[in-house]
Structures are given as C-alpha cells and as structure tokens.
PDB file of N, CA and C in Angstrom:
ATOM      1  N   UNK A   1     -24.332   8.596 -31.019  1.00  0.00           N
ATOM      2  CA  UNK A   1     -25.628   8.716 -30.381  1.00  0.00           C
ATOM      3  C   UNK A   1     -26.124   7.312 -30.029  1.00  0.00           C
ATOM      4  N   UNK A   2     -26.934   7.332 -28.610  1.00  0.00           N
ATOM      5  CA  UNK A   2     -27.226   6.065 -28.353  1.00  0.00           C
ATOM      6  C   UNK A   2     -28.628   5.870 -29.060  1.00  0.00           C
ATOM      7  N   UNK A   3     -29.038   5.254 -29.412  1.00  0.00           N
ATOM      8  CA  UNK A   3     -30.780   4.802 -29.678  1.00  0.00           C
ATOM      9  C   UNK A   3     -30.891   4.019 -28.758  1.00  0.00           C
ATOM     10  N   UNK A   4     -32.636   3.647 -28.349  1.00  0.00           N
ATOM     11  CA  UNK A   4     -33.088   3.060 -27.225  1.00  0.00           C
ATOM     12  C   UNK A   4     -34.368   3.060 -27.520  1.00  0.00           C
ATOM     13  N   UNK A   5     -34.918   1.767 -27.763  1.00  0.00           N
ATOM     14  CA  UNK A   5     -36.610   1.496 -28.040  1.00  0.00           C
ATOM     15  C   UNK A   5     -37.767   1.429 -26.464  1.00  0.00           C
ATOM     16  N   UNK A   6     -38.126   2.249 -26.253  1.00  0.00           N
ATOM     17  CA  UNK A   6     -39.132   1.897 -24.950  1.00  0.00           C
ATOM     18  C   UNK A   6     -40.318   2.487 -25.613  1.00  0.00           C
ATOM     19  N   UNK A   7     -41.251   1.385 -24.356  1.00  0.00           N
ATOM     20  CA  UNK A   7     -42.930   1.687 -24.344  1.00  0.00           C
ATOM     21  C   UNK A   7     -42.610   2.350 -23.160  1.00  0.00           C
ATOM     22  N   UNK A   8     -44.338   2.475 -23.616  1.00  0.00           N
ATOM     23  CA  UNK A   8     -45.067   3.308 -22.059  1.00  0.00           C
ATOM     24  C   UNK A   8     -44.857   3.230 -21.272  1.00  0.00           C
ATOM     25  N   UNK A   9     -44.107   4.084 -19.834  1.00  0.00           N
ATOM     26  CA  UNK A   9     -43.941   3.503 -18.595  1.00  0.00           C
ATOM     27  C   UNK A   9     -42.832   2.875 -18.096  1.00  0.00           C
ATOM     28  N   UNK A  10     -42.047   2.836 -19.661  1.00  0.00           N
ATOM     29  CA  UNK A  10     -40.547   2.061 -19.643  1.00  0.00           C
ATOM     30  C   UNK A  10     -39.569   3.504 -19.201  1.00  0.00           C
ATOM     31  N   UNK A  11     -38.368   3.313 -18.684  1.00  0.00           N
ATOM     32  CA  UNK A  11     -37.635   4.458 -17.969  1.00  0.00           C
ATOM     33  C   UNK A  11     -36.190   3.988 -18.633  1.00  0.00           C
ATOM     34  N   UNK A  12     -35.335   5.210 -18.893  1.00  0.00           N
ATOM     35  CA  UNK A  12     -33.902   5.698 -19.081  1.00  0.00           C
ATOM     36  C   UNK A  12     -33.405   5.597 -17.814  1.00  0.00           C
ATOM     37  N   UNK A  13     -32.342   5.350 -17.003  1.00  0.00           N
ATOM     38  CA  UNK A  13     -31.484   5.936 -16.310  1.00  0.00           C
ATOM     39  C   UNK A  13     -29.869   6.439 -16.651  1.00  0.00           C
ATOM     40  N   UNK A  14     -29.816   7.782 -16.314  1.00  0.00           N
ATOM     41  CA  UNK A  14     -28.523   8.336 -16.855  1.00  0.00           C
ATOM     42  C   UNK A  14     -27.858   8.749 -15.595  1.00  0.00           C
ATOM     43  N   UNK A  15     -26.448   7.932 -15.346  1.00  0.00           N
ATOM     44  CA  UNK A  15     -25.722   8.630 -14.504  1.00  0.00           C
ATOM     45  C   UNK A  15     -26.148   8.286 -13.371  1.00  0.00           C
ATOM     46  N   UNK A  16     -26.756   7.292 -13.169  1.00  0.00           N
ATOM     47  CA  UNK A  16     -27.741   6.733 -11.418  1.00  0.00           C
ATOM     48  C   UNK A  16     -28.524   7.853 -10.927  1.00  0.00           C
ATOM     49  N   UNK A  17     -28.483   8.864 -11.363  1.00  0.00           N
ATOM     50  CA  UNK A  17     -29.652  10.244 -10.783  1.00  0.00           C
ATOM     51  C   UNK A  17     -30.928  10.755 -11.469  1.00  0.00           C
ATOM     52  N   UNK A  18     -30.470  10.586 -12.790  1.00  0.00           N
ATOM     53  CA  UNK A  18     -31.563  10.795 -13.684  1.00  0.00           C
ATOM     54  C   UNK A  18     -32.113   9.932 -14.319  1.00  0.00           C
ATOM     55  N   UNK A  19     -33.798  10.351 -14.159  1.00  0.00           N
ATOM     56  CA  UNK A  19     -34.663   8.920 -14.889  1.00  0.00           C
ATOM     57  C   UNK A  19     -35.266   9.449 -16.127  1.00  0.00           C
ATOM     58  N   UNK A  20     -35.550   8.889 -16.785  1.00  0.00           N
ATOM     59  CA  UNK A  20     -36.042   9.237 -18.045  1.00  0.00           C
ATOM     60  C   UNK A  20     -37.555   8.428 -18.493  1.00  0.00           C
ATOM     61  N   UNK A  21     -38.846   8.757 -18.600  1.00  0.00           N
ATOM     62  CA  UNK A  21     -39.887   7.640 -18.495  1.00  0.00           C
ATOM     63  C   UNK A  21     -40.747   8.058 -19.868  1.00  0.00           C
ATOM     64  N   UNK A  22     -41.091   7.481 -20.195  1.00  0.00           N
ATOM     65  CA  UNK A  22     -41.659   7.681 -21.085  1.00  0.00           C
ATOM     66  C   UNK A  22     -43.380   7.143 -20.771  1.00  0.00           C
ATOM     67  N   UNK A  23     -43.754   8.352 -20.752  1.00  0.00           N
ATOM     68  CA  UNK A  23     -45.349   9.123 -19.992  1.00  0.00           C
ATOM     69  C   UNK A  23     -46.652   8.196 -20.976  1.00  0.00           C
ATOM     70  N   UNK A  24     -46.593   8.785 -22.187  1.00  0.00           N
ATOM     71  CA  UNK A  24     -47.961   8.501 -23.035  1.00  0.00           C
ATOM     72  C   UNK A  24     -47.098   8.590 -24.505  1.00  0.00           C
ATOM     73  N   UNK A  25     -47.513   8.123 -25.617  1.00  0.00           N
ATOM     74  CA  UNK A  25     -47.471   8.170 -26.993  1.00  0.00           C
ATOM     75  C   UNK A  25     -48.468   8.323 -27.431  1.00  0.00           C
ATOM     76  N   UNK A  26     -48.660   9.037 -28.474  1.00  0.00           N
ATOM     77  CA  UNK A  26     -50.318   9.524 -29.303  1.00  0.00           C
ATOM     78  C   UNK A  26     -49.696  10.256 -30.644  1.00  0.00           C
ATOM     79  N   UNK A  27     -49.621   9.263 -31.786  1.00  0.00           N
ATOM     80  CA  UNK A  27     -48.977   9.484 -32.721  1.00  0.00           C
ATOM     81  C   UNK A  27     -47.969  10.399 -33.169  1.00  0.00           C
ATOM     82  N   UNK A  28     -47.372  11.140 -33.507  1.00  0.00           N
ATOM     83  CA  UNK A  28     -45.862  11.373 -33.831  1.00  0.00           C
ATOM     84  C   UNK A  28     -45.538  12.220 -32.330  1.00  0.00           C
ATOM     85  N   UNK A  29     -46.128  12.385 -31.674  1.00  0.00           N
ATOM     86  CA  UNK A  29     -45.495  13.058 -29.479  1.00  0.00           C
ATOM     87  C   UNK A  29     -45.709  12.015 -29.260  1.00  0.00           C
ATOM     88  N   UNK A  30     -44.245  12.228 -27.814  1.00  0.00           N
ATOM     89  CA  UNK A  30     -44.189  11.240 -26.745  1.00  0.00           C
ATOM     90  C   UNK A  30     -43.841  11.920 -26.122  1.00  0.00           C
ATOM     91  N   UNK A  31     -44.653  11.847 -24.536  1.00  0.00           N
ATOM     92  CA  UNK A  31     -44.719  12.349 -23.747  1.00  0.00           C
ATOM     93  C   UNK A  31     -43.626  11.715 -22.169  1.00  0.00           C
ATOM     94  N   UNK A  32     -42.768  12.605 -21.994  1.00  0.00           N
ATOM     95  CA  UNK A  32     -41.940  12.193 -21.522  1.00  0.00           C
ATOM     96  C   UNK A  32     -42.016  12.523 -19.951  1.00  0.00           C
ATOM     97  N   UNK A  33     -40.996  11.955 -18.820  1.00  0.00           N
ATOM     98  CA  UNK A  33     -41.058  12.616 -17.620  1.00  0.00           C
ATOM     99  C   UNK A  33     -39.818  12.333 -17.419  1.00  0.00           C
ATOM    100  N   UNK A  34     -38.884  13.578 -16.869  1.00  0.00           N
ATOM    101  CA  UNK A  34     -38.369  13.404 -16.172  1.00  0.00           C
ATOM    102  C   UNK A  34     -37.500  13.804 -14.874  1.00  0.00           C
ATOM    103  N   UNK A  35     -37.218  12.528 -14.181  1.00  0.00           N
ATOM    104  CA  UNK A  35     -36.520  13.160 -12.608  1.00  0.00           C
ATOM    105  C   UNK A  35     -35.194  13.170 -12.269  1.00  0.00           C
ATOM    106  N   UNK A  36     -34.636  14.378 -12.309  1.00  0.00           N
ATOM    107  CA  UNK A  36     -33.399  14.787 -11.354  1.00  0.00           C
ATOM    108  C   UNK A  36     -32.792  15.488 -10.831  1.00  0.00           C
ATOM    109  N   UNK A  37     -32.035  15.830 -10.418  1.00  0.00           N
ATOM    110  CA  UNK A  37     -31.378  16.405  -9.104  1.00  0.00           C
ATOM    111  C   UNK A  37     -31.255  18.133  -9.335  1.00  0.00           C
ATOM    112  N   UNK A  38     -32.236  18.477  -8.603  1.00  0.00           N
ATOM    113  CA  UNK A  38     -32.275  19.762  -8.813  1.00  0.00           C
ATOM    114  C   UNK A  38     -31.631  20.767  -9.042  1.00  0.00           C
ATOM    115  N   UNK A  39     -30.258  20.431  -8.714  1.00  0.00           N
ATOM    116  CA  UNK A  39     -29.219  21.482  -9.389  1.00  0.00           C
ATOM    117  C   UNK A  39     -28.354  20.568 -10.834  1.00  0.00           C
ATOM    118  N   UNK A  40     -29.317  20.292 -11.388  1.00  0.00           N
ATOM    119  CA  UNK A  40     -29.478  20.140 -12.793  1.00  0.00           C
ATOM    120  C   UNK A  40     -30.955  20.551 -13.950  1.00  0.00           C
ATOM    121  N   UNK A  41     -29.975  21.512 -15.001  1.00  0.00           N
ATOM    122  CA  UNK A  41     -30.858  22.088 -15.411  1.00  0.00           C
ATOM    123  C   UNK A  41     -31.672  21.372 -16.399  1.00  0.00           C
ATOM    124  N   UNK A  42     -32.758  21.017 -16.945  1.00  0.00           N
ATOM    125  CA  UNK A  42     -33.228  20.503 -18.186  1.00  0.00           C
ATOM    126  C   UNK A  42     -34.053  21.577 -18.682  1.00  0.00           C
ATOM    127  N   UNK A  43     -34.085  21.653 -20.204  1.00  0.00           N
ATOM    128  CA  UNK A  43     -34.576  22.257 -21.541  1.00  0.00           C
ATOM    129  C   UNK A  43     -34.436  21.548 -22.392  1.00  0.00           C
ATOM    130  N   UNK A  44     -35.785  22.371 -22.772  1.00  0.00           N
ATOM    131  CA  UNK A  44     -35.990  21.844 -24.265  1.00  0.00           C
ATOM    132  C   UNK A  44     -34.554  22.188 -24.992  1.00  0.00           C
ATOM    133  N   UNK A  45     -34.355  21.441 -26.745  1.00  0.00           N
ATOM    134  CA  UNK A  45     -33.435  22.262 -26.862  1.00  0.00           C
ATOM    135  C   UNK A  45     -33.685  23.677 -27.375  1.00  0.00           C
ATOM    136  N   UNK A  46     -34.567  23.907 -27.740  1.00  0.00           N
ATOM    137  CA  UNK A  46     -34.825  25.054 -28.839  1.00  0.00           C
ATOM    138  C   UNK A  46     -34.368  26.028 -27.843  1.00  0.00           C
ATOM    139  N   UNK A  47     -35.356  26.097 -26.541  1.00  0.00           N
ATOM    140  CA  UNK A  47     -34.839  27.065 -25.437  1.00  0.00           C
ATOM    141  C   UNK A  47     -33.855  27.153 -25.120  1.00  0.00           C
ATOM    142  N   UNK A  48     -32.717  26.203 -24.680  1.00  0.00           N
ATOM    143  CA  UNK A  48     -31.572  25.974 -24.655  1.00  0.00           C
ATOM    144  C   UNK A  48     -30.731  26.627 -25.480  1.00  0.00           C
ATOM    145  N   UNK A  49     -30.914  26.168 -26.838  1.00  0.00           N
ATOM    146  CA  UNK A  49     -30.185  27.108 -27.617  1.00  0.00           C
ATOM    147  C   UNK A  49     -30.314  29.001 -27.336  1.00  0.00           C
ATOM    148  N   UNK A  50     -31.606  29.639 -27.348  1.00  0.00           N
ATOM    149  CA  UNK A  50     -32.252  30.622 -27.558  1.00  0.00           C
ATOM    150  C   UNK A  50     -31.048  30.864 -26.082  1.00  0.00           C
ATOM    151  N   UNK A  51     -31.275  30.143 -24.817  1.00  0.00           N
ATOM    152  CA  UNK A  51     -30.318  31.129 -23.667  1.00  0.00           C
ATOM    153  C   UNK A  51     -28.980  30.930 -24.179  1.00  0.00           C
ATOM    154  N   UNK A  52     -28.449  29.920 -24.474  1.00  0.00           N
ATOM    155  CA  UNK A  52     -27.069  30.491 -25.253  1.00  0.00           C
ATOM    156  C   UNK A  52     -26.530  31.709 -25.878  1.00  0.00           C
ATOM    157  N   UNK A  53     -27.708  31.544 -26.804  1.00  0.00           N
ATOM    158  CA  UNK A  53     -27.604  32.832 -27.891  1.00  0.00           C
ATOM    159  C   UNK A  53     -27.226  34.032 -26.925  1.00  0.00           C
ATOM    160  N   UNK A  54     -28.720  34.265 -25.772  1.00  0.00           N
ATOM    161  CA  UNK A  54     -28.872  35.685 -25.267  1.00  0.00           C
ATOM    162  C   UNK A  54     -27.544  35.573 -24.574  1.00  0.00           C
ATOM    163  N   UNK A  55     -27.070  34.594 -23.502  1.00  0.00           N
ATOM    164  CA  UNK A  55     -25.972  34.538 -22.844  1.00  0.00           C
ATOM    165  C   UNK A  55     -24.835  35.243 -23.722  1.00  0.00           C
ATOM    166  N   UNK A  56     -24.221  35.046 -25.229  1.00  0.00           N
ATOM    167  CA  UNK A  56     -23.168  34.922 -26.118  1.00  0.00           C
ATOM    168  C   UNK A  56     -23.255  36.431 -26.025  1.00  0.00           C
ATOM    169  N   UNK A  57     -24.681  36.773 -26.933  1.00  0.00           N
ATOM    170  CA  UNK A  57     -25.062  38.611 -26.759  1.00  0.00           C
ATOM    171  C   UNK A  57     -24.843  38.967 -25.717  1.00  0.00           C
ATOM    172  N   UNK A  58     -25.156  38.774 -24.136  1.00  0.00           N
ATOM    173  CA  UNK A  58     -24.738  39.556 -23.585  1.00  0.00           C
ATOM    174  C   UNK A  58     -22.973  39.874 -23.103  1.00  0.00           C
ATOM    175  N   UNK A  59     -22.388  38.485 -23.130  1.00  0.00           N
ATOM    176  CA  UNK A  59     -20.959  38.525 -23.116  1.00  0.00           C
ATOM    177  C   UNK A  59     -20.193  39.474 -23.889  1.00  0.00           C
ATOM    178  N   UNK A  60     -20.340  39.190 -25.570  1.00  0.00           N
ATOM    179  CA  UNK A  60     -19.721  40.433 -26.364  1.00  0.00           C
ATOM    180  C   UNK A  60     -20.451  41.823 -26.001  1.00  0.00           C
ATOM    181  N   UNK A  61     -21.414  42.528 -25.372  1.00  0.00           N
ATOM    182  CA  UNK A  61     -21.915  43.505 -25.272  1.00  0.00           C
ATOM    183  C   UNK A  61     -22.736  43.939 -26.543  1.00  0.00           C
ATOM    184  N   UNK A  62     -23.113  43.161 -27.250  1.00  0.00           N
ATOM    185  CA  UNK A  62     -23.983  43.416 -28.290  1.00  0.00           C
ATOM    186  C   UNK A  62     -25.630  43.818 -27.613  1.00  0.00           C
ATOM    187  N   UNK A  63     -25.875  44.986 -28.052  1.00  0.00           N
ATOM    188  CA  UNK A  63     -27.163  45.683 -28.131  1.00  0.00           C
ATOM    189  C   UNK A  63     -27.306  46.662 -27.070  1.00  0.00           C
ATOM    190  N   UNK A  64     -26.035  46.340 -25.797  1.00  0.00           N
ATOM    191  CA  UNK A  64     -25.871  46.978 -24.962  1.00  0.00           C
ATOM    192  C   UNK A  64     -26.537  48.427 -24.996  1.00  0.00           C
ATOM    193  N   UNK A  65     -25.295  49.533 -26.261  1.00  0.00           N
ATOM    194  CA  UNK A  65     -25.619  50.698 -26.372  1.00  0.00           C
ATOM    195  C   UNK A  65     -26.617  50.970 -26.456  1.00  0.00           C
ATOM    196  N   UNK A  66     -27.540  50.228 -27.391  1.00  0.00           N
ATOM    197  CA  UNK A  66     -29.223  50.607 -27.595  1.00  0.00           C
ATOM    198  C   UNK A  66     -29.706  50.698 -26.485  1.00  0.00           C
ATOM    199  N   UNK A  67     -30.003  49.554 -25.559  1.00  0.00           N
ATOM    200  CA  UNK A  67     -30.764  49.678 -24.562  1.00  0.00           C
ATOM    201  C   UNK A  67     -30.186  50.268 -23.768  1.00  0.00           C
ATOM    202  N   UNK A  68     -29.218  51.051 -23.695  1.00  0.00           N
ATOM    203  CA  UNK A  68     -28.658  52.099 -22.357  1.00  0.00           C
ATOM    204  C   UNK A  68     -28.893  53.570 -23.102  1.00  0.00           C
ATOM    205  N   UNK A  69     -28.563  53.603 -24.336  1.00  0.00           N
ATOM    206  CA  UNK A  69     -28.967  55.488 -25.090  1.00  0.00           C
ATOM    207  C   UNK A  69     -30.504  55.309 -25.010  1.00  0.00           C
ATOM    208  N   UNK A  70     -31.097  54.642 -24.950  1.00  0.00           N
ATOM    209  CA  UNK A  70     -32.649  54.023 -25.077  1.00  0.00           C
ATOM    210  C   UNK A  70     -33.443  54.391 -23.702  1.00  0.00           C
ATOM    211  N   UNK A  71     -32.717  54.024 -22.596  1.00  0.00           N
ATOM    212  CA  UNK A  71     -32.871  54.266 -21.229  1.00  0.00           C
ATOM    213  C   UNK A  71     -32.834  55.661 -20.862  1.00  0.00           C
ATOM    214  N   UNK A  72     -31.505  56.195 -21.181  1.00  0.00           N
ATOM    215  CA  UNK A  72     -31.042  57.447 -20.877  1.00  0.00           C
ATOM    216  C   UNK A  72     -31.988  59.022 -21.470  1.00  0.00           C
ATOM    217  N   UNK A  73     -32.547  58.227 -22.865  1.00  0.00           N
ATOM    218  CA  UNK A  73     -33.224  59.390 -24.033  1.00  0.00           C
ATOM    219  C   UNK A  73     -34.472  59.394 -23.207  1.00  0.00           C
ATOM    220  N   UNK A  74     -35.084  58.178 -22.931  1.00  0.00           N
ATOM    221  CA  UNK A  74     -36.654  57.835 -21.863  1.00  0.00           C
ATOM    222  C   UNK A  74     -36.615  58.572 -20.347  1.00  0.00           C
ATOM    223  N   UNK A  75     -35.414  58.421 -20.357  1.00  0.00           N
ATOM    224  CA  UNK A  75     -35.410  59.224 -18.266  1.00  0.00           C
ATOM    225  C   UNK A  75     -35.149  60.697 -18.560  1.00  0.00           C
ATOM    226  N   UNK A  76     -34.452  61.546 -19.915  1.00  0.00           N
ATOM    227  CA  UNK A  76     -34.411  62.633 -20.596  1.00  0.00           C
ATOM    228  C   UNK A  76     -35.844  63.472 -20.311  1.00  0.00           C
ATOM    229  N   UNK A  77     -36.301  62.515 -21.375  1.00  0.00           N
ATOM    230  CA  UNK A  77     -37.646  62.844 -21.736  1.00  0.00           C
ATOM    231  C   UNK A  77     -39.095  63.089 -20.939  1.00  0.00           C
ATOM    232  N   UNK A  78     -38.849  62.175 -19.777  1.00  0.00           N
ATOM    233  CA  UNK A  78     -39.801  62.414 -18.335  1.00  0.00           C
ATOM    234  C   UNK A  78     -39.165  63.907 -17.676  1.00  0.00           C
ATOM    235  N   UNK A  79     -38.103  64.389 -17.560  1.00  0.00           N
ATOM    236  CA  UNK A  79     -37.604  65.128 -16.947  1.00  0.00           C
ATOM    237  C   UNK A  79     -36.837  64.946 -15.913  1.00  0.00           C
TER     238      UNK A  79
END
C-alpha cells in the first residue's frame, strides 16, 4: 500500500486520468473529490463490496426460487 500525506486542495493523480483532491478536513472526515473518466466506476467500498455480494448471489442462482414461487403464488392469488 502506498501512503501519501496531503492538505487541503492538495491532489493524487492515478494513471494520468484520475485526480484525487482532497476537498475539506474537519476532524476524523476528509472530504474528498474526485475526477475521472466516465467509464470508470468509483464506490465507496462498503457499496462495492455489497454489489459483489448481490452480483456472486445472482450468478450461483441463490434466492432465485423464492422470488420466482413468490411471484408465481402473488399472480395465483390475483387471479
């Protein structure tokens, strides 16, 4: 892992496309910005992880059956 000390206003560049700036600090957040090339995705990681997950579930077909006997019992049930 790289470490890298910046203030306010000080910028990352990764890869000549992406900038990395660092917005505001106000004790333990730092507020970040950054710009690049729109067919690149950025996330947080937490989210990141979380679409993995759903991505993985939907690959193996996990929960599938539920929400399709689930569907089928509901369109049953209207008539």
């Amino acid at each position: 892992m790289l470490v890298l000390t910046r203030k306010k206003e000080q910028s990352i560049i990764i890869d000549e496309n992406i900038e990395i700036t660092i917005l505001d600090i106000s004790g333990d957040q730092v507020k970040i910005g950054i710009n690049a090339p729109k067919n690149v995705t950025v996330h947080r990681k937490e989210i990141f992880l979380q679409i993995a997950e759903e991505n993985r579930k939907a690959a193996a077909g996990i929960g599938t059956d539920i929400n399709i006997n689930s569907i089928l019992k509901n369109n049953l049930e209207k008539g």
